[in-house]
N, C-alpha and C. Protein backbone atom coordinates (compact mmCIF):
# COMPACT_ATOMS: atom_id res chain seq x y z
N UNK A 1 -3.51 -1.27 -3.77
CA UNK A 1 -2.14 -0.97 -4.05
C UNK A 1 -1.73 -1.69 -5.31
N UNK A 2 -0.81 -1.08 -5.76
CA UNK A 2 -0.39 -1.44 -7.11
C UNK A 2 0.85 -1.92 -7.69
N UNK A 3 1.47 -2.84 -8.07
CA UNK A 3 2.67 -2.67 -8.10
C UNK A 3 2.89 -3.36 -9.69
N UNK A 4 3.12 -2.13 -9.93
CA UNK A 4 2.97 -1.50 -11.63
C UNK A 4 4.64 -2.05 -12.41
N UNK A 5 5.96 -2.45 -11.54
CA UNK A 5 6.94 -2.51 -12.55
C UNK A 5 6.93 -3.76 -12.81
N UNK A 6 6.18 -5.15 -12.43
CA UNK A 6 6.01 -6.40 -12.82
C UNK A 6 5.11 -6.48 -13.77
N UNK A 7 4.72 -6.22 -15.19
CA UNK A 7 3.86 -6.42 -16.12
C UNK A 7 4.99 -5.79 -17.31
N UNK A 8 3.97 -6.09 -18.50
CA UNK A 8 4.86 -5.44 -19.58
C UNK A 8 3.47 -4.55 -20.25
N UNK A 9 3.48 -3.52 -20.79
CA UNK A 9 2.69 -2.62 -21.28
C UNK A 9 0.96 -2.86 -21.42
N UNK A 10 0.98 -3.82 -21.92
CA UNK A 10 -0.19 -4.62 -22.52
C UNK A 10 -0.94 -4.94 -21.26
N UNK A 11 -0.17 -5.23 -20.04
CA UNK A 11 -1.22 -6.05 -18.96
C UNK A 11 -1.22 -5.20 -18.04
N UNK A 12 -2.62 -5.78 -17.28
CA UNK A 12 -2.90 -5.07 -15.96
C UNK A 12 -1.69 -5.02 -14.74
N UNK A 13 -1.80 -4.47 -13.99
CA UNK A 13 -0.48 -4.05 -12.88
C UNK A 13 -1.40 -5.02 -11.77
N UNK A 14 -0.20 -5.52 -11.12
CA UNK A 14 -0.74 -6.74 -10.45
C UNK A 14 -1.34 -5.39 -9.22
N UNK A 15 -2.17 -6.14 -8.28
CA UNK A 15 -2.93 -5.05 -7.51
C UNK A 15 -3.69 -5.98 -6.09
N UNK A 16 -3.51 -5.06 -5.16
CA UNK A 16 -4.35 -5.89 -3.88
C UNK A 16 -4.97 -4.83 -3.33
N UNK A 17 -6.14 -4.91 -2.25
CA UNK A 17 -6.76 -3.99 -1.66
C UNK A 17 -6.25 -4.33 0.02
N UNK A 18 -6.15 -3.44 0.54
CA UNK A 18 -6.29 -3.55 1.83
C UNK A 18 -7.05 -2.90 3.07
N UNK A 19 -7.11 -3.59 3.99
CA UNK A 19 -8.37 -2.67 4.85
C UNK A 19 -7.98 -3.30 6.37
N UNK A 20 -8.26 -2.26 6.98
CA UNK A 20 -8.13 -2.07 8.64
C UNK A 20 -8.66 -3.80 9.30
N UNK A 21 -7.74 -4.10 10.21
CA UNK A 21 -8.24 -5.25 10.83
C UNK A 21 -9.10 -5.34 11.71
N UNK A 22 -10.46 -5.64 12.23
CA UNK A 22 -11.32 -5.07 12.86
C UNK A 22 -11.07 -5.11 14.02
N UNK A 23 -11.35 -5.26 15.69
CA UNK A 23 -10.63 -5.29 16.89
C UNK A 23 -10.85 -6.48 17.43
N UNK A 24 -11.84 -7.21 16.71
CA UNK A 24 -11.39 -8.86 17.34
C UNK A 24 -10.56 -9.64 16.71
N UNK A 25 -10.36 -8.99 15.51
CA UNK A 25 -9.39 -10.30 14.55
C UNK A 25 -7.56 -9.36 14.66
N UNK A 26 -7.71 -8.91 15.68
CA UNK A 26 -6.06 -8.50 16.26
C UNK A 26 -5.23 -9.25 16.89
N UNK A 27 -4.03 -9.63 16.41
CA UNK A 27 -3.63 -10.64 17.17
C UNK A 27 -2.69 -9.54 18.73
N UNK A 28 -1.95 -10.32 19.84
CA UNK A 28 -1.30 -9.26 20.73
C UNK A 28 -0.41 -8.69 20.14
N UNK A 29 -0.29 -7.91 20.24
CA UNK A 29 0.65 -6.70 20.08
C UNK A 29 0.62 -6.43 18.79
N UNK A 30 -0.43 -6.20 18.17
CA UNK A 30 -0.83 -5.54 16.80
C UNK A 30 -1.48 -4.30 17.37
N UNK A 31 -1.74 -3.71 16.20
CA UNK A 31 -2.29 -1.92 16.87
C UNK A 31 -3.77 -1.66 16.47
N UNK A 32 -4.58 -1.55 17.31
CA UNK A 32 -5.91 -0.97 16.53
C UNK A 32 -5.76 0.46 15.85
N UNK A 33 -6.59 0.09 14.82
CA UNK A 33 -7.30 1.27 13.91
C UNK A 33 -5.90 1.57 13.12
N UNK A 34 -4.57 0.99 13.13
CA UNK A 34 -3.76 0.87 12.22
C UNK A 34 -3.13 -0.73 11.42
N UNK A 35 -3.61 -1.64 12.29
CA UNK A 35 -3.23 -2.88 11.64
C UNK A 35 -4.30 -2.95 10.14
N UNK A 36 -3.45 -3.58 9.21
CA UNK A 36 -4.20 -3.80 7.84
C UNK A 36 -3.97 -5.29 7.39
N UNK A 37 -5.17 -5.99 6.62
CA UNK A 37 -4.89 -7.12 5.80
C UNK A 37 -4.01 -7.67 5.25
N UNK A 38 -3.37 -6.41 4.39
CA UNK A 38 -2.50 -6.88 3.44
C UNK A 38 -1.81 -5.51 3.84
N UNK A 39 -0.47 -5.95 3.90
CA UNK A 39 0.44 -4.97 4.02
C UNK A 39 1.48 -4.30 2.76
N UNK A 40 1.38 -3.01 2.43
CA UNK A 40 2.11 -2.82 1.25
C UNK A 40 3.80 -3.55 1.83
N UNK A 41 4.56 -3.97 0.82
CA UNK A 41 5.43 -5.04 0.84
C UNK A 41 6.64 -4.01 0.27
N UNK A 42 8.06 -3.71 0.68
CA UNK A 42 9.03 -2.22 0.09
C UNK A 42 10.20 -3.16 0.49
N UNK A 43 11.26 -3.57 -0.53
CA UNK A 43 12.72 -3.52 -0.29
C UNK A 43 13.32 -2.82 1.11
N UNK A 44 13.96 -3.01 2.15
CA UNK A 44 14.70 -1.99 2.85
C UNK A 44 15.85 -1.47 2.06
N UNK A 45 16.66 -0.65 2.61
CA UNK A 45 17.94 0.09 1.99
C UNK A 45 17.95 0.05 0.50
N UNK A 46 16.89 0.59 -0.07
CA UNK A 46 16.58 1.12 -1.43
C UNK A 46 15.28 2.43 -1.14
N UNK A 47 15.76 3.04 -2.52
CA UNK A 47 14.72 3.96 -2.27
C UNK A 47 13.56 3.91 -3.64
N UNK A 48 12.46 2.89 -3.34
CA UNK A 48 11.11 2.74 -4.06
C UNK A 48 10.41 4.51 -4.40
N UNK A 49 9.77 4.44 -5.10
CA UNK A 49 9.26 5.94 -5.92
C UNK A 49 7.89 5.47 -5.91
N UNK A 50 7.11 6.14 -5.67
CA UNK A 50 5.75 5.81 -4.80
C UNK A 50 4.73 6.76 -5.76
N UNK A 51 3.69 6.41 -6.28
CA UNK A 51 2.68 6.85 -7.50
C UNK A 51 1.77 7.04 -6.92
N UNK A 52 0.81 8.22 -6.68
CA UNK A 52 -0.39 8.13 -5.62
C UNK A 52 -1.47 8.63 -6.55
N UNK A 53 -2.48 8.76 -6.40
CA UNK A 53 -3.93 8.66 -7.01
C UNK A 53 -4.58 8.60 -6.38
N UNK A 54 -5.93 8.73 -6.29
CA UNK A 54 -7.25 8.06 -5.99
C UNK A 54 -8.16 8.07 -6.75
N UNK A 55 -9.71 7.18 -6.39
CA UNK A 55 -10.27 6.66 -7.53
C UNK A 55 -11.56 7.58 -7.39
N UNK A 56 -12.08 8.08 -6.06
CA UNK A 56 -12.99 8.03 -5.13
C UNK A 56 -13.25 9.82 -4.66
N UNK A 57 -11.89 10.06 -4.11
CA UNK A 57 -12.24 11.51 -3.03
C UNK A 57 -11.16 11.69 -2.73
N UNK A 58 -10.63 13.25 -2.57
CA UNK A 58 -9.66 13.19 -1.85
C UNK A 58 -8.74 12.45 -0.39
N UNK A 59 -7.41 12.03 -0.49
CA UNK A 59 -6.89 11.72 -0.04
C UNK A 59 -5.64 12.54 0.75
N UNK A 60 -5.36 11.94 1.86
CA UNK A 60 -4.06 12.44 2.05
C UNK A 60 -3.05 11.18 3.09
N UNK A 61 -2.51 10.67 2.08
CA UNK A 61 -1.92 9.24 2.96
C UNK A 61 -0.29 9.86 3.46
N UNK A 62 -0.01 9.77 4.95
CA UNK A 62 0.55 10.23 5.63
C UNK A 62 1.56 8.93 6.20
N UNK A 63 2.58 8.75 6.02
CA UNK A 63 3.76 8.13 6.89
C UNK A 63 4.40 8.07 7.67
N UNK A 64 4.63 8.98 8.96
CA UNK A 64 5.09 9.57 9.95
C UNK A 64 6.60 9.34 9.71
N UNK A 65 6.55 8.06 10.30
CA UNK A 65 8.04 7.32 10.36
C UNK A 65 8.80 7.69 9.27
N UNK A 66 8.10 8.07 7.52
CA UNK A 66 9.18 8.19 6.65
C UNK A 66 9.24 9.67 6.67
N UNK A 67 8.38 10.52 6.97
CA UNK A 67 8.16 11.51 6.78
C UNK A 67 7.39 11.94 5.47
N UNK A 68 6.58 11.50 4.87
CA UNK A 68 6.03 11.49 4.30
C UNK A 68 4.68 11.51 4.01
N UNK A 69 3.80 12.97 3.18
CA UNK A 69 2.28 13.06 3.56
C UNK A 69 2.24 13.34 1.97
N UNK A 70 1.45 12.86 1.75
CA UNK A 70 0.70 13.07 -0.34
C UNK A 70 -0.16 12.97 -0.80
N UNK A 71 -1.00 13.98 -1.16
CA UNK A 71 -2.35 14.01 -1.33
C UNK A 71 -3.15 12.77 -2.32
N UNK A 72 -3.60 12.62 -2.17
CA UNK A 72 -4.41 11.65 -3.49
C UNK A 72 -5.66 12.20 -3.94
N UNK A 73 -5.38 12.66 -5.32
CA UNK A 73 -6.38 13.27 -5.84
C UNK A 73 -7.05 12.53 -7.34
N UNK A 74 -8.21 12.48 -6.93
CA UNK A 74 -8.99 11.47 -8.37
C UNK A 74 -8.40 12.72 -10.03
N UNK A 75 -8.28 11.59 -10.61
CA UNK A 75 -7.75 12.48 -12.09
C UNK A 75 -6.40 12.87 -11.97
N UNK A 76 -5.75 12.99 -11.02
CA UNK A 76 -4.10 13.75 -10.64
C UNK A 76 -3.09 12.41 -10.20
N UNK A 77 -1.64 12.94 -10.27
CA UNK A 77 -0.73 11.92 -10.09
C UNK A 77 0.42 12.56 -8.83
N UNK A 78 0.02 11.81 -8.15
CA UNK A 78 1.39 13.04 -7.42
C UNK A 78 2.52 11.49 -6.84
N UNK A 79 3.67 11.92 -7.06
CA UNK A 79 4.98 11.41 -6.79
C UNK A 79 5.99 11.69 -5.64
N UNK A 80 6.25 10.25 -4.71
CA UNK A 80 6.64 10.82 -3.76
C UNK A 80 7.68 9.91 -3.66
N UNK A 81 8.63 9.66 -3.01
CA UNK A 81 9.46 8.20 -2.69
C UNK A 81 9.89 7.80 -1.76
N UNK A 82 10.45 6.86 -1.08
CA UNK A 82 10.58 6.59 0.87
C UNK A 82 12.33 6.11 0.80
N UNK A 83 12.77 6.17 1.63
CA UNK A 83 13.61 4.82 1.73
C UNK A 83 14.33 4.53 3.42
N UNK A 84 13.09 3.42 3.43
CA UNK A 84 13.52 2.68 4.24
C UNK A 84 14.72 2.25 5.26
N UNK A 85 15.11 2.61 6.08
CA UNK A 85 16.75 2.21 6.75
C UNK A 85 16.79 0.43 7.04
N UNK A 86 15.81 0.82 7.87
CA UNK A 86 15.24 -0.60 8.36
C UNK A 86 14.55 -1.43 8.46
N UNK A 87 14.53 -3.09 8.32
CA UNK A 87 13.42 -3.60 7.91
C UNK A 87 12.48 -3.27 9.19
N UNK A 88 10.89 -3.63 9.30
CA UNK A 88 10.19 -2.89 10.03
C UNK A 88 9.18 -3.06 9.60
N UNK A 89 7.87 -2.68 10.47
CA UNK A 89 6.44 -2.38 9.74
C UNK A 89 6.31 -0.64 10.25
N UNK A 90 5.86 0.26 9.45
CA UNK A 90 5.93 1.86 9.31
C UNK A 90 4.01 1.59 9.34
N UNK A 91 3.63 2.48 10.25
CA UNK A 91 1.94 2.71 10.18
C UNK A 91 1.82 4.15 9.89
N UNK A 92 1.12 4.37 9.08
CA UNK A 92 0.39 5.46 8.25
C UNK A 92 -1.29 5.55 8.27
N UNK A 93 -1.70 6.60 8.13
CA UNK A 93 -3.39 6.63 7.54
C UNK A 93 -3.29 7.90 6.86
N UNK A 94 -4.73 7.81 6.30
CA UNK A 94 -5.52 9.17 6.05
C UNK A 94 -5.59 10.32 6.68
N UNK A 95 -4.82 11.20 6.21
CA UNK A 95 -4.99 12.35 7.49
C UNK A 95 -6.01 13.27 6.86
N UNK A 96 -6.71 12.98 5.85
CA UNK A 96 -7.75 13.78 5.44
C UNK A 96 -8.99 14.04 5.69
N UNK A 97 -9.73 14.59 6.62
CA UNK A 97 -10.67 13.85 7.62
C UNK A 97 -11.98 14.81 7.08
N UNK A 98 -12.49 14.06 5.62
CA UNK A 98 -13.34 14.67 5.11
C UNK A 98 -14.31 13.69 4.75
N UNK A 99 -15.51 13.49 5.49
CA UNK A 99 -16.20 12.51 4.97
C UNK A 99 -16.76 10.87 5.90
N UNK A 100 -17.46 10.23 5.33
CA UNK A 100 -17.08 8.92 6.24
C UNK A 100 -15.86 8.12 5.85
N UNK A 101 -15.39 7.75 6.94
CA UNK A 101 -14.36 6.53 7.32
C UNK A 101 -13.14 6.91 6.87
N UNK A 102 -12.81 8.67 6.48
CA UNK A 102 -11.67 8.83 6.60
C UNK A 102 -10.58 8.36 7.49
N UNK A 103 -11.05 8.39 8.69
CA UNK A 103 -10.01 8.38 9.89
C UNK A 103 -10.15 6.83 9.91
N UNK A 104 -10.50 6.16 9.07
CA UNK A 104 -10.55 4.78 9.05
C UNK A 104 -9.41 3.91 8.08
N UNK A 105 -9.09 4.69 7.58
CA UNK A 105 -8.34 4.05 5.90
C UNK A 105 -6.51 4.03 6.74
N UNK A 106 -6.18 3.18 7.16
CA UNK A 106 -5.05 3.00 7.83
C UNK A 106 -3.79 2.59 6.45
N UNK A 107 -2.99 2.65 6.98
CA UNK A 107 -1.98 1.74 5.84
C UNK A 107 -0.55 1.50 6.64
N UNK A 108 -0.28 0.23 6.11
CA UNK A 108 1.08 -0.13 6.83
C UNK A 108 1.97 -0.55 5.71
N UNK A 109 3.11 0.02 6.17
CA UNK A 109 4.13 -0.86 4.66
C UNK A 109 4.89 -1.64 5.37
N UNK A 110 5.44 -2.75 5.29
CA UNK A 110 6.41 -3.61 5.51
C UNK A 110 7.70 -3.53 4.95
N UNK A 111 8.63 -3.18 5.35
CA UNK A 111 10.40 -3.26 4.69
C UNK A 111 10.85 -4.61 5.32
N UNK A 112 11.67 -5.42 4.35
CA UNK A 112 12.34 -6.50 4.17
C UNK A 112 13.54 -6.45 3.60
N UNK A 113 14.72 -7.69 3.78
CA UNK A 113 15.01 -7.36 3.10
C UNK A 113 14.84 -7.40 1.84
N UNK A 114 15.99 -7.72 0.49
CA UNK A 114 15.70 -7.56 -0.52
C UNK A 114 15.49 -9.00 -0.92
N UNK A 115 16.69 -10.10 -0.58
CA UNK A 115 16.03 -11.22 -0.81
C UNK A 115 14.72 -11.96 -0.19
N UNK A 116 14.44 -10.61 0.89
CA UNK A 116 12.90 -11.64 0.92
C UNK A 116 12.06 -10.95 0.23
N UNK A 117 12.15 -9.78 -0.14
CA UNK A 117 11.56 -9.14 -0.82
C UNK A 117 10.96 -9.85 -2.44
N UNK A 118 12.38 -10.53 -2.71
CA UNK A 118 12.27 -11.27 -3.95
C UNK A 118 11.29 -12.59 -3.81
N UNK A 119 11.47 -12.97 -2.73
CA UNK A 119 11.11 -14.30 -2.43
C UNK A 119 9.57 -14.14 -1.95
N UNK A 120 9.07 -12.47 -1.49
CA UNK A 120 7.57 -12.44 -1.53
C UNK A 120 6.65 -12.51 -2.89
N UNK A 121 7.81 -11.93 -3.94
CA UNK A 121 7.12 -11.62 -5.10
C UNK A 121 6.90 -12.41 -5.83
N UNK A 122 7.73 -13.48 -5.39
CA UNK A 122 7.67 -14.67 -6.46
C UNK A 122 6.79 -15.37 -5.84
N UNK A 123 6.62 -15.57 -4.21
CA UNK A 123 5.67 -16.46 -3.61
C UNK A 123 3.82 -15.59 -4.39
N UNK A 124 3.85 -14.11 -4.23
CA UNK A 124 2.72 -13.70 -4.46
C UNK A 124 2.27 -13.13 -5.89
N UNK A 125 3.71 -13.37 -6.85
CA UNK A 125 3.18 -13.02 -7.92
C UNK A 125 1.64 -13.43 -8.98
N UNK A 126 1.34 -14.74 -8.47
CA UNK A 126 -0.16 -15.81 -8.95
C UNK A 126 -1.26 -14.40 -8.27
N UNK A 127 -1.10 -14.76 -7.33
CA UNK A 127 -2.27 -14.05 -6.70
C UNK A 127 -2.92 -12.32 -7.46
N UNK A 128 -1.10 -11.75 -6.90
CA UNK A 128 -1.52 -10.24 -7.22
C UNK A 128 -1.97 -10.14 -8.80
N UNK A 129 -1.29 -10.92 -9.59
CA UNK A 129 -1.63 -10.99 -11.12
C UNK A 129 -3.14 -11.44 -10.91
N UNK A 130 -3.86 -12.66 -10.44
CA UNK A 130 -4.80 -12.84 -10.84
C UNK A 130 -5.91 -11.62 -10.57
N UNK A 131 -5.52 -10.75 -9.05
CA UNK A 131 -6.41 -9.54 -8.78
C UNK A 131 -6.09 -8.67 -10.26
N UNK A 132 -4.84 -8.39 -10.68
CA UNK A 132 -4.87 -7.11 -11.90
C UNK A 132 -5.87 -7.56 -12.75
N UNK A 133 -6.17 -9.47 -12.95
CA UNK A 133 -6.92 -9.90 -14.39
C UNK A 133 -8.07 -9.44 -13.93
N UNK A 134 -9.11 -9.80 -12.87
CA UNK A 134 -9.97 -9.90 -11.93
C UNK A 134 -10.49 -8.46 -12.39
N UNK A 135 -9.57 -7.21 -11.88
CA UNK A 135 -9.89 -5.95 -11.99
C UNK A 135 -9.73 -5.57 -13.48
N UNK A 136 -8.75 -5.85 -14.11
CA UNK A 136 -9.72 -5.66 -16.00
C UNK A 136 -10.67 -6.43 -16.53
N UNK A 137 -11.07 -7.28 -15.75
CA UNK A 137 -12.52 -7.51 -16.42
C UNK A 137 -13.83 -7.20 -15.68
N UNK A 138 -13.18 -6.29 -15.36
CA UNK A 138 -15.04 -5.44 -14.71
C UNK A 138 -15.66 -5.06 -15.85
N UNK A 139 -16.89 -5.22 -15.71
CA UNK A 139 -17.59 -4.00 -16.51
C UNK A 139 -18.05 -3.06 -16.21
């Protein structure tokens, strides 16, 4: 995930990966085959504008709760946007069930409010920046 409006032209978009929590490292009342690592992180009572892609294979990342399904296609951009009522965790996956570990690629977003929202970004801005540096210097 990407979160592209903290940089200025020149730099990488700060960025994290996330992935399904396996079924022993669940804590109670977390959900299998939808709990994730890192949770995408969204303002509540705003409406965020959401950039989808993929790098890999088709996609189709699905939201229930927002109502929201958008393909992700390698080379293509498709645009979608949410907004949140309430703070909350919203579980989503892949509804594209082409391939291995489609039905595996879960995603959860987290709504907050806005001042904690602020107060995540500033706590995680080191990190996610050092993944954007991390990921422009691949070769």
């Amino acid at each position: 995930y990407e979160y592209s409006d903290y940089n200025s032209s020149d730099e990488p978009s700060p960025t994290f990966d996330s992935y399904m929590l396996p079924e022993e490292d669940l804590g109670l009342g977390q959900s299998r085959l939808l709990e994730v690592d890192n949770r995408v992180v969204v303002p509540a009572k705003t409406h965020p504008r959401l950039i989808i892609t993929s790098a890999d294979a088709l996609h189709s990342r699905a939201v229930p709760s927002f109502g929201i399904k958008c393909d992700a296609v390698p080379g293509r951009l498709n645009q979608t946007s949410l907004l949140p009522l309430r703070e909350g965790v919203y579980y989503g996956q892949c509804s594209e069930i082409r391939g291995t570990n489609h039905a595996f690629m879960p995603i959860a977003v987290e709504a907050v409010s806005v001042s904690n929202y602020v107060s995540w970004v500033l706590a995680n801005a080191h990190d996610l920046a050092a993944n954007a540096h991390d990921l422009a210097n691949i070769d």
